[in-house]
Protein backbone atom coordinates (compact mmCIF):
# COMPACT_ATOMS: atom_id res chain seq x y z
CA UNK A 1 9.81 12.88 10.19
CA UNK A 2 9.90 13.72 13.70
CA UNK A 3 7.89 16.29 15.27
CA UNK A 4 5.18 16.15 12.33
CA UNK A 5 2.18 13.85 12.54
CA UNK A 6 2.71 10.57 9.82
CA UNK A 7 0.82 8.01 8.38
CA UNK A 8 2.02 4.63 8.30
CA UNK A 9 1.67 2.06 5.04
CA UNK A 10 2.29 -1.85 5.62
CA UNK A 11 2.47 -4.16 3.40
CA UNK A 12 2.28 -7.72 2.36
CA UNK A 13 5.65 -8.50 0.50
CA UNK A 14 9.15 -7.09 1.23
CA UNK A 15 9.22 -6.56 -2.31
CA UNK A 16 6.12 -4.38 -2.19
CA UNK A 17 7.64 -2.40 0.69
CA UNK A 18 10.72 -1.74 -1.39
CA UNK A 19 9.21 -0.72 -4.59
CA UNK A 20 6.65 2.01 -2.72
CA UNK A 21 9.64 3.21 -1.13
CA UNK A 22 11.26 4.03 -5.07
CA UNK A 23 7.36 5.03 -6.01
CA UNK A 24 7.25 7.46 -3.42
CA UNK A 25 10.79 8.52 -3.97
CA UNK A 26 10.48 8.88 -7.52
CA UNK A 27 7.30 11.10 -7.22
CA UNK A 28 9.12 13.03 -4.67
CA UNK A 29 6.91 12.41 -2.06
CA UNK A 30 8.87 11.83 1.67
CA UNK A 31 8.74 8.99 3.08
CA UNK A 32 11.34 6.81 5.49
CA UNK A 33 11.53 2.94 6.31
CA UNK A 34 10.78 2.05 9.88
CA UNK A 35 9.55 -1.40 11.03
CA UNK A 36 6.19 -2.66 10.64
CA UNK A 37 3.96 -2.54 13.74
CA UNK A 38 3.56 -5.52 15.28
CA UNK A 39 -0.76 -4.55 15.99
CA UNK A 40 -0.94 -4.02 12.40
CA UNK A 41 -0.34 -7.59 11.56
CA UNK A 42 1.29 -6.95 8.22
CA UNK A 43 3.30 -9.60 6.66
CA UNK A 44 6.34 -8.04 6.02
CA UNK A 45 8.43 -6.47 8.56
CA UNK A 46 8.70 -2.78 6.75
CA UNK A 47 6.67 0.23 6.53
CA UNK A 48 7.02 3.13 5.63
CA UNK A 49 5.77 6.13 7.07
CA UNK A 50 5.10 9.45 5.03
CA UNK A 51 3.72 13.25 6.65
CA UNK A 52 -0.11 12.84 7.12
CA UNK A 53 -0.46 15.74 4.42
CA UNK A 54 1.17 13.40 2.09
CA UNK A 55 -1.23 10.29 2.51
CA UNK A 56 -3.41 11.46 -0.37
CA UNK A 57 -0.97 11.56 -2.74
CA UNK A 58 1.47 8.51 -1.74
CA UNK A 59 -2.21 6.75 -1.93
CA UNK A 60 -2.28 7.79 -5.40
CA UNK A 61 1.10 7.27 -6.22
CA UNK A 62 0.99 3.62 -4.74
CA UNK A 63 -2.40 2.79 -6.44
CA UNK A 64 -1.42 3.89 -10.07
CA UNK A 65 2.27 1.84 -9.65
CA UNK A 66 -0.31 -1.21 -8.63
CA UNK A 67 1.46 -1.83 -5.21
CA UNK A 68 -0.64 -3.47 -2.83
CA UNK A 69 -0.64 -1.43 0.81
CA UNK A 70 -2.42 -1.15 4.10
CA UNK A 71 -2.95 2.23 6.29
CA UNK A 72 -2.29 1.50 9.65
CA UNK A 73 -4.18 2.25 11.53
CA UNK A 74 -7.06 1.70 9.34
CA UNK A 75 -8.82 4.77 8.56
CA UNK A 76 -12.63 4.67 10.66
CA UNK A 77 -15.11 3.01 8.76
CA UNK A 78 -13.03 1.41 6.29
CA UNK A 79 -12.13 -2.32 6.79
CA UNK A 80 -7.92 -3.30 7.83
């Protein structure tokens, strides 16, 4: 994903990290594991990070499967 600007999703639970990963896989949207930011105060240690283009649709992908997530950075005017 280098070069293009990303989005980056934390989460809670390894296990949520994980299963987004095979959400977003599944749907065919790109994604790619990196380590949580430390600023974003997530409690797992994984992210993942996705092209910014595909934040609407990893969003959707995410919130239908029922995994919890986080953008970081929070998007303005919308609570971390």
């Amino acid at each position: 994903m280098s070069g293009a600007p990303h989005s980056t999703f934390v989460f809670d639970t390894t296990n949520a990290a994980l299963w987004a990963e095979e959400v977003a896989r599944e749907a065919g949207i790109p994604v790619e594991t990196v380590p949580a930011p430390g600023e974003s105060e997530a409690k797992c240690d994984l992210a993942l990070i996705t092209p910014t283009a595909s934040v609407p649709e990893l969003t959707a992908a995410l919130t239908a499967a029922g995994v919890r997530f986080r953008l970081w950075p929070p998007e303005p005017g919308r609570a971390p």
